[in-house]
C-alpha atoms as a PDB file:
ATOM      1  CA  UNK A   1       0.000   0.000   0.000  1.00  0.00           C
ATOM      2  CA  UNK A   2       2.713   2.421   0.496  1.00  0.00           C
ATOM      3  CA  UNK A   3       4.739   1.500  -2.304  1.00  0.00           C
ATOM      4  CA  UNK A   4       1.961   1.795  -4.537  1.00  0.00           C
ATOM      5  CA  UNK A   5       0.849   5.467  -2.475  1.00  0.00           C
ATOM      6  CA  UNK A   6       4.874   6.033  -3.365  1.00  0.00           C
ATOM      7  CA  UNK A   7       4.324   5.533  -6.817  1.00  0.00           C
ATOM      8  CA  UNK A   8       1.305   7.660  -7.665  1.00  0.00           C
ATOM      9  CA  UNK A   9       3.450  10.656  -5.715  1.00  0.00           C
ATOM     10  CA  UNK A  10       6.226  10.043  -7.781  1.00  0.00           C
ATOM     11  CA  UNK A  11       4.433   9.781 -11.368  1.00  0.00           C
ATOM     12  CA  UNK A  12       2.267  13.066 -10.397  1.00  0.00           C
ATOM     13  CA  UNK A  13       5.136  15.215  -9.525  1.00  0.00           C
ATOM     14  CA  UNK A  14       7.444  13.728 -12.387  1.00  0.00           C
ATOM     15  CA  UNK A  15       4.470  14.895 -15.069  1.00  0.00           C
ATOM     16  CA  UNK A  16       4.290  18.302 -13.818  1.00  0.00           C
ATOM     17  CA  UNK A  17       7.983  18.946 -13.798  1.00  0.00           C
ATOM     18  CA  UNK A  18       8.593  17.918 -17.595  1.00  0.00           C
ATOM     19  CA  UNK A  19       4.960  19.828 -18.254  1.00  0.00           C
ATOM     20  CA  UNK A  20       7.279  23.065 -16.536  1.00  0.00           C
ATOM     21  CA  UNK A  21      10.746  21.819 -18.176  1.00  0.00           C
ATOM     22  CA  UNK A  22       8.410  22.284 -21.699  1.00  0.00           C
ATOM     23  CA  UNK A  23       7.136  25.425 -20.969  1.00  0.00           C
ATOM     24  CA  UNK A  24      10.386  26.466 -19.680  1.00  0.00           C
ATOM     25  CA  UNK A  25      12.311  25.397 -22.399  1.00  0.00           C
ATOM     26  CA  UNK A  26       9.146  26.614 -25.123  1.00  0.00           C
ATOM     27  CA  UNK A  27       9.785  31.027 -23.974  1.00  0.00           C
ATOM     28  CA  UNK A  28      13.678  30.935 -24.777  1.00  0.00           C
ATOM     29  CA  UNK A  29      15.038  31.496 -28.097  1.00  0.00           C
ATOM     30  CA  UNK A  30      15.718  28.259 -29.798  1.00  0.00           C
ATOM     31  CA  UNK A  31      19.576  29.327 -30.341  1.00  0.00           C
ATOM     32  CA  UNK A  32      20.147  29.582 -26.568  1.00  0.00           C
ATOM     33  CA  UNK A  33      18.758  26.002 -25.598  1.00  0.00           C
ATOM     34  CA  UNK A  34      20.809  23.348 -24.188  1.00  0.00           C
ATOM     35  CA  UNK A  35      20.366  19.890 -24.829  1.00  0.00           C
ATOM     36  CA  UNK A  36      17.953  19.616 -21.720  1.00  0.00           C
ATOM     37  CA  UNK A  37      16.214  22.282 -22.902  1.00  0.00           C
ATOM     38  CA  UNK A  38      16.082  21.361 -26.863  1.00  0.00           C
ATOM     39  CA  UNK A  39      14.764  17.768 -25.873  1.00  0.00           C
ATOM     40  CA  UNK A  40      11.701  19.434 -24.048  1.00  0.00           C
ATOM     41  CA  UNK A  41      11.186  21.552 -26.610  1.00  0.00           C
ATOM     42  CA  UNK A  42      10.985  18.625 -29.039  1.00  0.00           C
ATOM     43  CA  UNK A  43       8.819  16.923 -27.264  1.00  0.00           C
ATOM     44  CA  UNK A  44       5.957  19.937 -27.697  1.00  0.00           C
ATOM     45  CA  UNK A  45       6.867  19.622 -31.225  1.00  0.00           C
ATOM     46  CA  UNK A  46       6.382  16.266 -30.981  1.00  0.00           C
ATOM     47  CA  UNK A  47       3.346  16.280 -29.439  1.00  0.00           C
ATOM     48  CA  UNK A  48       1.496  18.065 -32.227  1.00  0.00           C
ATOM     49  CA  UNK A  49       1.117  15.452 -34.216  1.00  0.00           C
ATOM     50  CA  UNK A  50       1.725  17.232 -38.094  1.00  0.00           C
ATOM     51  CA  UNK A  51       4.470  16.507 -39.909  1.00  0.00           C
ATOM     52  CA  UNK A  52       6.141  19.853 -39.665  1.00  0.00           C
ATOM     53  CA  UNK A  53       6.011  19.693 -36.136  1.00  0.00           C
ATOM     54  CA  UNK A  54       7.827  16.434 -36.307  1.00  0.00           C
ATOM     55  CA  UNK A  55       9.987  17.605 -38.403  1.00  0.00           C
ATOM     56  CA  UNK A  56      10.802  20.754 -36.052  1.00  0.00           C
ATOM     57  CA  UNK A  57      10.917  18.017 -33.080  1.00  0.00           C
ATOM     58  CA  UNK A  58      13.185  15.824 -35.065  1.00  0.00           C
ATOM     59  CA  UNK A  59      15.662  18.883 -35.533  1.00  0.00           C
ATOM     60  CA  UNK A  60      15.592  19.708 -31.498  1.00  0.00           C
ATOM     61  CA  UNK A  61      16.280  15.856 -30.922  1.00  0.00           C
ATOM     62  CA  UNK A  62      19.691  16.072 -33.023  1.00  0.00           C
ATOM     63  CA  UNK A  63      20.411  19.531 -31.477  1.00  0.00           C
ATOM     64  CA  UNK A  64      19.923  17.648 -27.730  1.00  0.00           C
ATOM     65  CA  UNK A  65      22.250  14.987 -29.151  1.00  0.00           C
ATOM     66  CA  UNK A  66      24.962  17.034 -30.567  1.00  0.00           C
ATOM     67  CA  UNK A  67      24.950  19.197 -27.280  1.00  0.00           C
ATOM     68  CA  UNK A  68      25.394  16.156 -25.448  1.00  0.00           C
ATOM     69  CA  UNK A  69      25.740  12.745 -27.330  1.00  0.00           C
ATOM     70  CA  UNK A  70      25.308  11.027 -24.031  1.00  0.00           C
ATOM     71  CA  UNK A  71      22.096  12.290 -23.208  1.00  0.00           C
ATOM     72  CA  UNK A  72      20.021   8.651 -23.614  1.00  0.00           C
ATOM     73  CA  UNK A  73      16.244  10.599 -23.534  1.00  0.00           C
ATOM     74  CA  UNK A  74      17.319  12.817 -26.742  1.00  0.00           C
ATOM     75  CA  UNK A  75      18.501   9.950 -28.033  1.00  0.00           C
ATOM     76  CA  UNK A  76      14.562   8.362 -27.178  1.00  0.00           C
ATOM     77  CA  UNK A  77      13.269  11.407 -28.722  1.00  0.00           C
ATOM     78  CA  UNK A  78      14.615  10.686 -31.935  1.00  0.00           C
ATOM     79  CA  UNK A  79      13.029   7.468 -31.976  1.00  0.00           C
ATOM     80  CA  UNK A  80       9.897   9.339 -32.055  1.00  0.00           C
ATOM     81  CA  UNK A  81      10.231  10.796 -35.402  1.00  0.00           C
ATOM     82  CA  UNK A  82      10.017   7.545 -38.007  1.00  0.00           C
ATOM     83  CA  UNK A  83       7.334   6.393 -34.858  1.00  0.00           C
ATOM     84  CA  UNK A  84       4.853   9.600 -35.420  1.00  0.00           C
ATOM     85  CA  UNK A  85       5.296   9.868 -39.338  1.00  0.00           C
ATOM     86  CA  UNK A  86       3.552   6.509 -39.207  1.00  0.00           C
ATOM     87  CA  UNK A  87       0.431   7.898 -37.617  1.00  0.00           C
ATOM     88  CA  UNK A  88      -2.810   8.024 -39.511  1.00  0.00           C
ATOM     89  CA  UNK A  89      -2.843  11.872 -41.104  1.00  0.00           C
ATOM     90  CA  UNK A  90       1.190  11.980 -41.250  1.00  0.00           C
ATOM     91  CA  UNK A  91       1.331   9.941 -44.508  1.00  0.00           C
ATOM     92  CA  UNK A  92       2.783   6.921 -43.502  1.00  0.00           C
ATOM     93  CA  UNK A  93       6.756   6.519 -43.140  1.00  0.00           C
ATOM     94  CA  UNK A  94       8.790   8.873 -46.555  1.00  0.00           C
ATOM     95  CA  UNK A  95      11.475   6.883 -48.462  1.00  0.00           C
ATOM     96  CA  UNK A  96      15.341   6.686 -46.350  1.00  0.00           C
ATOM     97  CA  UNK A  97      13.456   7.491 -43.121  1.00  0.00           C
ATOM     98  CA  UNK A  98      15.197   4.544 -40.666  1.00  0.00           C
ATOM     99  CA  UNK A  99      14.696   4.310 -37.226  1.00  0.00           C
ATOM    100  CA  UNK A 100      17.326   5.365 -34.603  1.00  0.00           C
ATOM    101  CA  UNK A 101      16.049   3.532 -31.857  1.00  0.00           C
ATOM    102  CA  UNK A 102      17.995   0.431 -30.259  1.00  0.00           C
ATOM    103  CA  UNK A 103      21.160   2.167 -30.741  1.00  0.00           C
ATOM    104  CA  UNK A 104      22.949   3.699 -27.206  1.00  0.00           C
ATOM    105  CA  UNK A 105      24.026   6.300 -27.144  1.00  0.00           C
ATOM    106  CA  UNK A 106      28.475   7.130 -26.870  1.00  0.00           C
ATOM    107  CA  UNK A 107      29.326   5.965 -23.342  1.00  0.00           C
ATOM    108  CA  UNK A 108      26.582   3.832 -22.531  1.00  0.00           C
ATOM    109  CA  UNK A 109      28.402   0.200 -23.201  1.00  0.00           C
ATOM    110  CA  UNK A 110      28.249  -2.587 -20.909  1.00  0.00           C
ATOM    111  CA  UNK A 111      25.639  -0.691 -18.970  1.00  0.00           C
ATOM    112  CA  UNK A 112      22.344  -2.621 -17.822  1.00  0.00           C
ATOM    113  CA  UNK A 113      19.263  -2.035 -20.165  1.00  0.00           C
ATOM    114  CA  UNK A 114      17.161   0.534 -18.537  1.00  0.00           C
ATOM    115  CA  UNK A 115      13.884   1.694 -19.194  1.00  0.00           C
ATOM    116  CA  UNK A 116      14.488   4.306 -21.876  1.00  0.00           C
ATOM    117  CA  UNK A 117      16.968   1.713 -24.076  1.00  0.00           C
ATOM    118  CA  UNK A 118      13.995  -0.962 -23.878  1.00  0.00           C
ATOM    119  CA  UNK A 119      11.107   1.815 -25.269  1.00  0.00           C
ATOM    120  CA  UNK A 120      13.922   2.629 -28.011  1.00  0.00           C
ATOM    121  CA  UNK A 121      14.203  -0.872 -28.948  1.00  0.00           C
ATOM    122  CA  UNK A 122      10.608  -1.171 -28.843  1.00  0.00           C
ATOM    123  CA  UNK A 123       9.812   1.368 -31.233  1.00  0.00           C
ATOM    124  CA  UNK A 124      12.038   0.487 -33.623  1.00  0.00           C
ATOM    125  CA  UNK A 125      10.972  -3.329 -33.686  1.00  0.00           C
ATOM    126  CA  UNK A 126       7.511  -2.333 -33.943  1.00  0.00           C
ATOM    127  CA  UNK A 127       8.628  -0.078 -36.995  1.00  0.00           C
ATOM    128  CA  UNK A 128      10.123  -3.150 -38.684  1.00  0.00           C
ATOM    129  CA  UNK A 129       6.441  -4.592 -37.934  1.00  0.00           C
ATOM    130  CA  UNK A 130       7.955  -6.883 -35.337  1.00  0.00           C
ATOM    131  CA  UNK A 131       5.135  -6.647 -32.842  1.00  0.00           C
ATOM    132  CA  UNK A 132       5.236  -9.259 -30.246  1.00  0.00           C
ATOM    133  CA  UNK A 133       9.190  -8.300 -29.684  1.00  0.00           C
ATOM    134  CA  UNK A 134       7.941  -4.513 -29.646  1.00  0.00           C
ATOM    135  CA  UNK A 135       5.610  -5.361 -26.699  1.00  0.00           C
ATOM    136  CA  UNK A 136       8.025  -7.292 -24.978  1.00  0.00           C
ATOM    137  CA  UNK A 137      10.326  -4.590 -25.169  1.00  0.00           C
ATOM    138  CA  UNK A 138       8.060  -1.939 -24.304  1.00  0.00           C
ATOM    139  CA  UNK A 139       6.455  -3.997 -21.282  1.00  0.00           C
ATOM    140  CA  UNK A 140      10.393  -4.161 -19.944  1.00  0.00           C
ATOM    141  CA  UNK A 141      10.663  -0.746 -19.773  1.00  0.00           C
ATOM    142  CA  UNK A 142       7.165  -0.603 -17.672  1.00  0.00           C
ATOM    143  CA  UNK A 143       8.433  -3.190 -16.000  1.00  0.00           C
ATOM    144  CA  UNK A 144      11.821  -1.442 -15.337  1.00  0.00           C
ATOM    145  CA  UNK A 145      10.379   2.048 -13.937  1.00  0.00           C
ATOM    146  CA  UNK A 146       6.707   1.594 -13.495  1.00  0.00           C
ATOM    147  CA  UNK A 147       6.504   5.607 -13.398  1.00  0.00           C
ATOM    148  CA  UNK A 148       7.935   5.825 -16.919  1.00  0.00           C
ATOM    149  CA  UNK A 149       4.873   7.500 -18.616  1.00  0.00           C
ATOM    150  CA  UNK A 150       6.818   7.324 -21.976  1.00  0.00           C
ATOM    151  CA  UNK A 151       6.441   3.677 -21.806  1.00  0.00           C
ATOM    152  CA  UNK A 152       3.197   3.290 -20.586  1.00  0.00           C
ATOM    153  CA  UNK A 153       2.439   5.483 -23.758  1.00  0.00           C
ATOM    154  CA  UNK A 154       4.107   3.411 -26.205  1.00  0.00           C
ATOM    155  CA  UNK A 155       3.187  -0.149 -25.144  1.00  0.00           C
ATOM    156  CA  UNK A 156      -0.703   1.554 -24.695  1.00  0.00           C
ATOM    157  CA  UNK A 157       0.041   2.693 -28.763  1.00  0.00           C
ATOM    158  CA  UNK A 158       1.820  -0.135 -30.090  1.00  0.00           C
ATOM    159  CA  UNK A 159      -0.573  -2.870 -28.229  1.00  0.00           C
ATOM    160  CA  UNK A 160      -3.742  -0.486 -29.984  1.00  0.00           C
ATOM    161  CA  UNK A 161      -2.289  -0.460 -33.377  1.00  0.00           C
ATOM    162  CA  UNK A 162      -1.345  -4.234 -33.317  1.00  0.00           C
ATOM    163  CA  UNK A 163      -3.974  -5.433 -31.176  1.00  0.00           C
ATOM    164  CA  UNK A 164      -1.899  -7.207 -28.961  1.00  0.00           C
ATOM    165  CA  UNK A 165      -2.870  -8.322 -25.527  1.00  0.00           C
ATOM    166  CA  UNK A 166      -0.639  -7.387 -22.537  1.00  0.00           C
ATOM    167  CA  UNK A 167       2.453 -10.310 -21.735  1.00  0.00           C
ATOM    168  CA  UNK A 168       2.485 -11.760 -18.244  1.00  0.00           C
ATOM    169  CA  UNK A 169       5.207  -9.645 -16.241  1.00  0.00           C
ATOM    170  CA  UNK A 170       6.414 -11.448 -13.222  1.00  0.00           C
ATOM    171  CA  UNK A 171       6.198  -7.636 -11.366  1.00  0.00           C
ATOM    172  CA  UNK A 172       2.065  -7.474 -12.784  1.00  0.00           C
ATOM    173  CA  UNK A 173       1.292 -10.944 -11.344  1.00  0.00           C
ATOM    174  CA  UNK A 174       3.268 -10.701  -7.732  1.00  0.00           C
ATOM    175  CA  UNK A 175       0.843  -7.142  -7.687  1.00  0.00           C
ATOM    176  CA  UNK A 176      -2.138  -9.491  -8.576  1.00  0.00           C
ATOM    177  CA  UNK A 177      -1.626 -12.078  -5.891  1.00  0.00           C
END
């Protein structure tokens, strides 16, 4: 009971900062953001859902990146872009787009897969229409950080588009008993 009182703290207060880190980062001039600061602002971009908006998110992502090529969640963000322009209205995916997700970013070798690597790879499996593996991946990164709303969001998306029911997770069923 407290864990799970823990948990709804956490995921409220976590929303509300990156809803201020957004806002923040939206009033600056884009030539003065750092890669903190570029990722949130891709992520309103992102959020949109047109495809210049993706495109304008897609350009904050590589900004993030280049300001800091460890940074793992700009790295996430770019996953986004070959994910959205697959949304009905976008068009469907344009020729050479490939997705960036599964790779890690400089400095992250031999590190254990957390929560942000496992929604990368699951976006780009479910890109290459592998959708079992996507949800598998995606349901690791829930199961990593249950308070990762990212991932809740993308195995909620991918599971709609695919219809696939939820896997067991050993974490889901020790909650259930």
């Amino acid at each position: 009971m407290i864990d799970e009182i823990g948990n709804r703290i956490v995921a409220s207060i976590a929303s509300e900062i990156e809803t201020n880190e957004r806002n923040r980062a939206i009033l600056k001039p884009p030539s003065s953001l750092d890669a903190w600061e570029a990722y949130h602002r891709g992520l309103w971009h992102m959020y949109r859902f047109t495809r210049p908006e993706n495109d304008a998110a897609q350009r904050f992502f590589e900004r993030a990146v280049s300001l800091d090529p460890t940074f793992s969640r700009a790295h996430a963000g770019l996953s986004l872009h070959p994910l959205a322009e697959r949304l009905p209205g976008l068009g469907g995916p344009r020729a050479g787009d490939r997705p960036r997700a599964g790779r890690r970013p400089p400095g992250h070798a031999g590190r254990r897969p957390g929560p942000r690597r496992a929604l990368g790879a699951g976006r780009a499996l479910w890109l290459r229409g592998l959708h079992d593996q996507s949800v598998l991946e995606l349901a690791q990164s829930v199961d990593l950080s249950p308070n990762f709303a990212q991932g809740h969001y993308s195995l909620a998306f991918v599971q709609a588009q695919a219809a696939i029911p939820l896997p067991p997770s050993p974490r889901r069923i020790a909650r259930a008993a």
